[in-house]
PDB file of N, CA and C in Angstrom:
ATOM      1  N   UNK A   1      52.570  33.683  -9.004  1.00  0.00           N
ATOM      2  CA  UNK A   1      51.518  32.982  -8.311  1.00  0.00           C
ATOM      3  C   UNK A   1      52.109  31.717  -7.727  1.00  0.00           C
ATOM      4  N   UNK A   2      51.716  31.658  -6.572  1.00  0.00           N
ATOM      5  CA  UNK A   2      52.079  30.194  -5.903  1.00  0.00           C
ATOM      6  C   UNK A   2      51.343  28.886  -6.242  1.00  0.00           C
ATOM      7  N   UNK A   3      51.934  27.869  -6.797  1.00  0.00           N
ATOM      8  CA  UNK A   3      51.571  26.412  -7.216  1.00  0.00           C
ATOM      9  C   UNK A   3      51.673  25.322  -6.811  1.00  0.00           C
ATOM     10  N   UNK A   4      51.084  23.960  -6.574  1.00  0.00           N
ATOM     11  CA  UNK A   4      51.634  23.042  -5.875  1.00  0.00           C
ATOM     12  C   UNK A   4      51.854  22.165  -7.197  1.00  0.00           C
ATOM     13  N   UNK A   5      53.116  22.226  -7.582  1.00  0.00           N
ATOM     14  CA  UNK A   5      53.134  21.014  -8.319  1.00  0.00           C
ATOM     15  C   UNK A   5      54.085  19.751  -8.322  1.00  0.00           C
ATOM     16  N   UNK A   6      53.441  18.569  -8.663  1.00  0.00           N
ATOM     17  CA  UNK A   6      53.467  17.668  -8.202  1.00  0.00           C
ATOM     18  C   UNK A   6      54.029  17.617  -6.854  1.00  0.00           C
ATOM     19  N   UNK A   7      53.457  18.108  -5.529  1.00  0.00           N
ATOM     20  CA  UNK A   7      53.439  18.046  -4.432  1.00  0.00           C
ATOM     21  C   UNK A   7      54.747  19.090  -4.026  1.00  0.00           C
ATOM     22  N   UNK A   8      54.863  19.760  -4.945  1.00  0.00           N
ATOM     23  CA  UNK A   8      55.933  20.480  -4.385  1.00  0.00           C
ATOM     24  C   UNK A   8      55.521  22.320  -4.116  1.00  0.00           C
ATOM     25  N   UNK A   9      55.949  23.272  -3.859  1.00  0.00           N
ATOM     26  CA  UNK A   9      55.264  23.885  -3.687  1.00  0.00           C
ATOM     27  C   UNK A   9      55.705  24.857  -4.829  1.00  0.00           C
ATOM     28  N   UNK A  10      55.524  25.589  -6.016  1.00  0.00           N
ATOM     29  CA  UNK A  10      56.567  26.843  -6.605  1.00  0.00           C
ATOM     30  C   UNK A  10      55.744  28.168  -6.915  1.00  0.00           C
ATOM     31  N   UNK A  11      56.552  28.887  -7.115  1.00  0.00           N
ATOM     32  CA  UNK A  11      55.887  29.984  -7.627  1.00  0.00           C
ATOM     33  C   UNK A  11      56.539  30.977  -8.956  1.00  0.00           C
ATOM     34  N   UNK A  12      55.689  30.790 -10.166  1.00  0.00           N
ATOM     35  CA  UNK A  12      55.492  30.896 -11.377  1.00  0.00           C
ATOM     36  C   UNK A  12      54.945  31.727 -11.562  1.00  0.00           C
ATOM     37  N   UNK A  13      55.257  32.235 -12.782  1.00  0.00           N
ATOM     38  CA  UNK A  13      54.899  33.352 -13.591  1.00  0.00           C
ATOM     39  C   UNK A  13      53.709  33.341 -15.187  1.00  0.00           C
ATOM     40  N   UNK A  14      53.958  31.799 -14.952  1.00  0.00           N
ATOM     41  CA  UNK A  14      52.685  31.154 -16.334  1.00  0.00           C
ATOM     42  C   UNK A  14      51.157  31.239 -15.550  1.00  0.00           C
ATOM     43  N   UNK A  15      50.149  31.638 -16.947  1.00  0.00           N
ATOM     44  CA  UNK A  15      49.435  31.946 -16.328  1.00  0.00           C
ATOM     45  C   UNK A  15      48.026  30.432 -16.888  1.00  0.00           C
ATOM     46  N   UNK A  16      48.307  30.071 -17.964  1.00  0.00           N
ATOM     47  CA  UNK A  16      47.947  28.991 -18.681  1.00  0.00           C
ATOM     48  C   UNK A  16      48.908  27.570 -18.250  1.00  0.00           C
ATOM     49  N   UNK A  17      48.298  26.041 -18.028  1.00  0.00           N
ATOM     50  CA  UNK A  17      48.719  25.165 -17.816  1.00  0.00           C
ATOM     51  C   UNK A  17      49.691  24.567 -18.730  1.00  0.00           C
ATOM     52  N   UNK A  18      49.819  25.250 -20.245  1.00  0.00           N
ATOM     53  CA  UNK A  18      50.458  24.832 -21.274  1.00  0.00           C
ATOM     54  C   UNK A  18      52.335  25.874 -21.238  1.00  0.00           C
ATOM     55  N   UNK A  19      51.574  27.101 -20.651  1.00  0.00           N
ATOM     56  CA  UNK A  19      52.599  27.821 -20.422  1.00  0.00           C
ATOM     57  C   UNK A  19      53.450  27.703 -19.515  1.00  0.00           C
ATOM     58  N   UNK A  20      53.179  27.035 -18.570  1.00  0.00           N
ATOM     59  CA  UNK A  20      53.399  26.590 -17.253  1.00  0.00           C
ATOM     60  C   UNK A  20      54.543  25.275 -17.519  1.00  0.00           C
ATOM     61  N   UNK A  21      54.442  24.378 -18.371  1.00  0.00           N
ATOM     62  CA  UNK A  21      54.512  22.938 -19.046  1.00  0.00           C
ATOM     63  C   UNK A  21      56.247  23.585 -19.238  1.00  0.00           C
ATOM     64  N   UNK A  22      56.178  24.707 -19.944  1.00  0.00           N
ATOM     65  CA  UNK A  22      57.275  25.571 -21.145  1.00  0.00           C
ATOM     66  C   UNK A  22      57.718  25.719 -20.093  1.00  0.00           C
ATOM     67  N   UNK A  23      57.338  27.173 -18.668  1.00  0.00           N
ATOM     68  CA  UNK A  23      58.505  27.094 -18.129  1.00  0.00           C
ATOM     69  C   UNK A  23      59.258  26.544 -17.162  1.00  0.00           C
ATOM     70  N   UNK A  24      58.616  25.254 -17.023  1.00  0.00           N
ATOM     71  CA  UNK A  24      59.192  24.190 -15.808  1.00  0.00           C
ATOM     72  C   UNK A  24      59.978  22.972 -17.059  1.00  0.00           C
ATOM     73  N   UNK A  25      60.207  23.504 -18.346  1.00  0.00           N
ATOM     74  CA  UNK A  25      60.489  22.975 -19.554  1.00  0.00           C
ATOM     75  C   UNK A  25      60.477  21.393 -19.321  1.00  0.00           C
ATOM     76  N   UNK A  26      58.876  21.132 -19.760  1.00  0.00           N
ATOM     77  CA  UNK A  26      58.325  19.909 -19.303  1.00  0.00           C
ATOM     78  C   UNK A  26      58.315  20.220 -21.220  1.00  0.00           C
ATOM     79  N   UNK A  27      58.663  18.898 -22.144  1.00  0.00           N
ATOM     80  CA  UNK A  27      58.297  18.860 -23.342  1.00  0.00           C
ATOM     81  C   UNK A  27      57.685  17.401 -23.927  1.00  0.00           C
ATOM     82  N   UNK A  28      57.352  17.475 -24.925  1.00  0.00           N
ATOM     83  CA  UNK A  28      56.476  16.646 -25.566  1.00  0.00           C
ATOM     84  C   UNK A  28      55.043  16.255 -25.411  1.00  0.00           C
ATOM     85  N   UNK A  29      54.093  15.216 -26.369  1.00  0.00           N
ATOM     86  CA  UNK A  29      52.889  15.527 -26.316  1.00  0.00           C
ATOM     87  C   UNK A  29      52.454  14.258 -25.204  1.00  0.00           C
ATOM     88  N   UNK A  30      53.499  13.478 -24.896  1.00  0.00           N
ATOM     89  CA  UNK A  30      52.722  12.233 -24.285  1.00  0.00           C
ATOM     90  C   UNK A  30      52.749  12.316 -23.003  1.00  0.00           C
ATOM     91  N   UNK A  31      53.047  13.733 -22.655  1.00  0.00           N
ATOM     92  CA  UNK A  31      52.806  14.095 -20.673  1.00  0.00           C
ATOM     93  C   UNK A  31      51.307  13.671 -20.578  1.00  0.00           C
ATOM     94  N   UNK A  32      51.069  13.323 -19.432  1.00  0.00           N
ATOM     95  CA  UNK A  32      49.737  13.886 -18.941  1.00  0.00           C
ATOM     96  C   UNK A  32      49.627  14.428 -17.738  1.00  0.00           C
ATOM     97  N   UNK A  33      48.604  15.825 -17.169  1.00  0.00           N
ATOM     98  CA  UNK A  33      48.455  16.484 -16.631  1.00  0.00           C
ATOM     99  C   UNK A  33      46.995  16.351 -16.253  1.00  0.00           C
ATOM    100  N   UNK A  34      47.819  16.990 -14.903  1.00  0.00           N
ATOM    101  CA  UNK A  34      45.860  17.492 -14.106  1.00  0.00           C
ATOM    102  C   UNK A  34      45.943  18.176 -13.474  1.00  0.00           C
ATOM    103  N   UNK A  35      44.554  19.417 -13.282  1.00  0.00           N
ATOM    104  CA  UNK A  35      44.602  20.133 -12.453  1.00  0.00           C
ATOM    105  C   UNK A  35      43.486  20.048 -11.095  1.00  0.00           C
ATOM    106  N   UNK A  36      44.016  20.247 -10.025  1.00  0.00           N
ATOM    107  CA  UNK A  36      43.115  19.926  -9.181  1.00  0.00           C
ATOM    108  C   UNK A  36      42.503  18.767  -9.020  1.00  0.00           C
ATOM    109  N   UNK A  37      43.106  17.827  -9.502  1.00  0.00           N
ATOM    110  CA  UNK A  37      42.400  16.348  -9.852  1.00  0.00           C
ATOM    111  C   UNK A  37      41.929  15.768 -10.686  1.00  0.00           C
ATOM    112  N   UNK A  38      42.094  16.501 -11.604  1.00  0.00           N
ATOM    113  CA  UNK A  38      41.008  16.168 -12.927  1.00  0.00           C
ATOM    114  C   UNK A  38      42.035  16.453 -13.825  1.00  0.00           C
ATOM    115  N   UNK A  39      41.835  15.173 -14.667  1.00  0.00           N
ATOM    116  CA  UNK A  39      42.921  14.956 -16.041  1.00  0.00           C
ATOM    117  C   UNK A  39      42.297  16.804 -16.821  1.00  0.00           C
ATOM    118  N   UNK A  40      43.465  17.041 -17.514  1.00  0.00           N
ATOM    119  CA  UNK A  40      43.656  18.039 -18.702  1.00  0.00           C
ATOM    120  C   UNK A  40      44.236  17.527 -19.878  1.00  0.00           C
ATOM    121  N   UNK A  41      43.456  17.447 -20.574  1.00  0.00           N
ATOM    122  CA  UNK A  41      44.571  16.836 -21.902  1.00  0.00           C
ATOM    123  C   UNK A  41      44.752  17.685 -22.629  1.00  0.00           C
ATOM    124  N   UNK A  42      46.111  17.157 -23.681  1.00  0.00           N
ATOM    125  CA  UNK A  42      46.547  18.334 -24.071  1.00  0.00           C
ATOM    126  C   UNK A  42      46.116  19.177 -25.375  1.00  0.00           C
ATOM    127  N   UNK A  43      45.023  19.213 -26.346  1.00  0.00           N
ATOM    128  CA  UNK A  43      44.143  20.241 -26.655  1.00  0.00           C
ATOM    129  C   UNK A  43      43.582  21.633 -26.011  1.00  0.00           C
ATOM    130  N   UNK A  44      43.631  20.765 -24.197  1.00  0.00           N
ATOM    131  CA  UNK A  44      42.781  21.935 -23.482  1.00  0.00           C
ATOM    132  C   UNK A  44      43.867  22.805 -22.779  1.00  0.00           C
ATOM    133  N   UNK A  45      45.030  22.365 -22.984  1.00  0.00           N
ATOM    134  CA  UNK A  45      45.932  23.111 -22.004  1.00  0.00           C
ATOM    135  C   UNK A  45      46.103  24.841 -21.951  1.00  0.00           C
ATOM    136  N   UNK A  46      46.070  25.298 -23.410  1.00  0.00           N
ATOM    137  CA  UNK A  46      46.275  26.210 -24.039  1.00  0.00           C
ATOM    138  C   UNK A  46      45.199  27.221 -23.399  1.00  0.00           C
ATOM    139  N   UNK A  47      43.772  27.130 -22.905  1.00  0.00           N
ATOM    140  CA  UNK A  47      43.190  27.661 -22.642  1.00  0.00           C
ATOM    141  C   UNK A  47      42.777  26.957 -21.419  1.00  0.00           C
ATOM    142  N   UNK A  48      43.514  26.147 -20.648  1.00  0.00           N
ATOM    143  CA  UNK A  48      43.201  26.199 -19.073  1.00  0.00           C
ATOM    144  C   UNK A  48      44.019  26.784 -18.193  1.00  0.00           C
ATOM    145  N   UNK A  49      43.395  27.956 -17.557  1.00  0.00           N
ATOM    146  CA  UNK A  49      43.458  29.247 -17.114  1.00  0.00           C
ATOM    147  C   UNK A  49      44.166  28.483 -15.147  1.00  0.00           C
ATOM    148  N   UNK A  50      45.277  28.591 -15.063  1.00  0.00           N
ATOM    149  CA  UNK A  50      45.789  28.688 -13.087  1.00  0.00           C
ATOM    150  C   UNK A  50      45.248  29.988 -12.497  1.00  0.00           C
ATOM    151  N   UNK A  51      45.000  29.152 -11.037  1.00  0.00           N
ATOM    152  CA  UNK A  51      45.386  30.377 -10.315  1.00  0.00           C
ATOM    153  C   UNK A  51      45.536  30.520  -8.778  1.00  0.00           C
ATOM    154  N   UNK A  52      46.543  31.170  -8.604  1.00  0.00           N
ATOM    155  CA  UNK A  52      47.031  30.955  -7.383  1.00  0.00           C
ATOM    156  C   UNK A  52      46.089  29.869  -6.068  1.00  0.00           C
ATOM    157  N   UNK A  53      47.180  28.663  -5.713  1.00  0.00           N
ATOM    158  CA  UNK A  53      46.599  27.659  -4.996  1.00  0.00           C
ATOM    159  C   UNK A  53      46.500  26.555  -5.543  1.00  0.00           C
ATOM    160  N   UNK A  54      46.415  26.381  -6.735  1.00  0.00           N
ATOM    161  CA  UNK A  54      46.054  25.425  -7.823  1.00  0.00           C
ATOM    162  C   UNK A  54      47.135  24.539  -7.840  1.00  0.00           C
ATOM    163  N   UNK A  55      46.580  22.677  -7.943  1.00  0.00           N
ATOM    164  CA  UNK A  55      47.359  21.784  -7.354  1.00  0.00           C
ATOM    165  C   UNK A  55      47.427  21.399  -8.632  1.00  0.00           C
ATOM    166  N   UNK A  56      48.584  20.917  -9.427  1.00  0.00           N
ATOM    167  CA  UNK A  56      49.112  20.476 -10.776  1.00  0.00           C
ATOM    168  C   UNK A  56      49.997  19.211 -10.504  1.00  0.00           C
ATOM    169  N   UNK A  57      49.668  18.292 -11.276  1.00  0.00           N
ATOM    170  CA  UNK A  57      50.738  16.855 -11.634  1.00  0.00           C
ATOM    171  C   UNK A  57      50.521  17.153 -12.783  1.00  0.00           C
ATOM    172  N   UNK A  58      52.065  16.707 -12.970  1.00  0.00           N
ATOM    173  CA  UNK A  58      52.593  16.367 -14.344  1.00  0.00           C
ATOM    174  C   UNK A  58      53.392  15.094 -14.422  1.00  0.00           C
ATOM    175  N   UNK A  59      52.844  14.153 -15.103  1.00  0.00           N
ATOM    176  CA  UNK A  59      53.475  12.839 -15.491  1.00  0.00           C
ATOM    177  C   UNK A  59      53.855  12.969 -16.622  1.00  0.00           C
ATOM    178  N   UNK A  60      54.988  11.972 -16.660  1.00  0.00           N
ATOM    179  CA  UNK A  60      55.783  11.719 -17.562  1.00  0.00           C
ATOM    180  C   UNK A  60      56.377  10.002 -17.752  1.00  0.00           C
ATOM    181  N   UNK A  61      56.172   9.326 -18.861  1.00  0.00           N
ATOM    182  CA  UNK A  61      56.421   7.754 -18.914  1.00  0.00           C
ATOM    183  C   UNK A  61      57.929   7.960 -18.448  1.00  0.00           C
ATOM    184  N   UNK A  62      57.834   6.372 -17.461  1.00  0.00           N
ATOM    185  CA  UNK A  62      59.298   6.117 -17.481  1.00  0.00           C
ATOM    186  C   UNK A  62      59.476   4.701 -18.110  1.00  0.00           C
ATOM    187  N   UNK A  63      60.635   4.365 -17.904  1.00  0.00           N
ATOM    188  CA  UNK A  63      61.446   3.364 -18.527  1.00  0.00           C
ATOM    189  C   UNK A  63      61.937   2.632 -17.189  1.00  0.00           C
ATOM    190  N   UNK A  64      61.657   0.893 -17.201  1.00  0.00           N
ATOM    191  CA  UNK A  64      62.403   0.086 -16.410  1.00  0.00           C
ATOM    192  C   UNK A  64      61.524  -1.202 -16.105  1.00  0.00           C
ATOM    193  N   UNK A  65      62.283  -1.946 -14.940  1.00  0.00           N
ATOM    194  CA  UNK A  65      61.395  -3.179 -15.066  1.00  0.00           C
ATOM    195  C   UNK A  65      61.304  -3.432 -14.037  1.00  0.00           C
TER     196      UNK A  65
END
């Protein structure tokens, strides 16, 4: 299925936002994500369902000053 994430365009084989996380091997719990605009946190990931078209950010803290 084709994805836009974080503004980029890919196409994946996860079909869940958590699964998705695994194979763009995005790890740990302090990401935050959204789909389509709207925060997902991560309890709900597991059962929030993509699908083709679907616009995804994934943040991640950085470090600097």
């Amino acid at each position: 299925m084709k994805l836009t994430v974080n503004g980029e365009e890919q196409e994946v084989t996860s079909q869940t936002l958590s699964e998705l996380l695994g194979e763009l091997e995005y790890e740990g719990d302090w990401l935050a994500t959204a789909l389509n605009g709207e925060l997902v946190s991560a309890s709900v990931r597991p059962a929030c369902n993509l699908k083709d078209g679907d616009r995804v950010e994934i943040l991640t803290p950085r470090q600097g000053g």
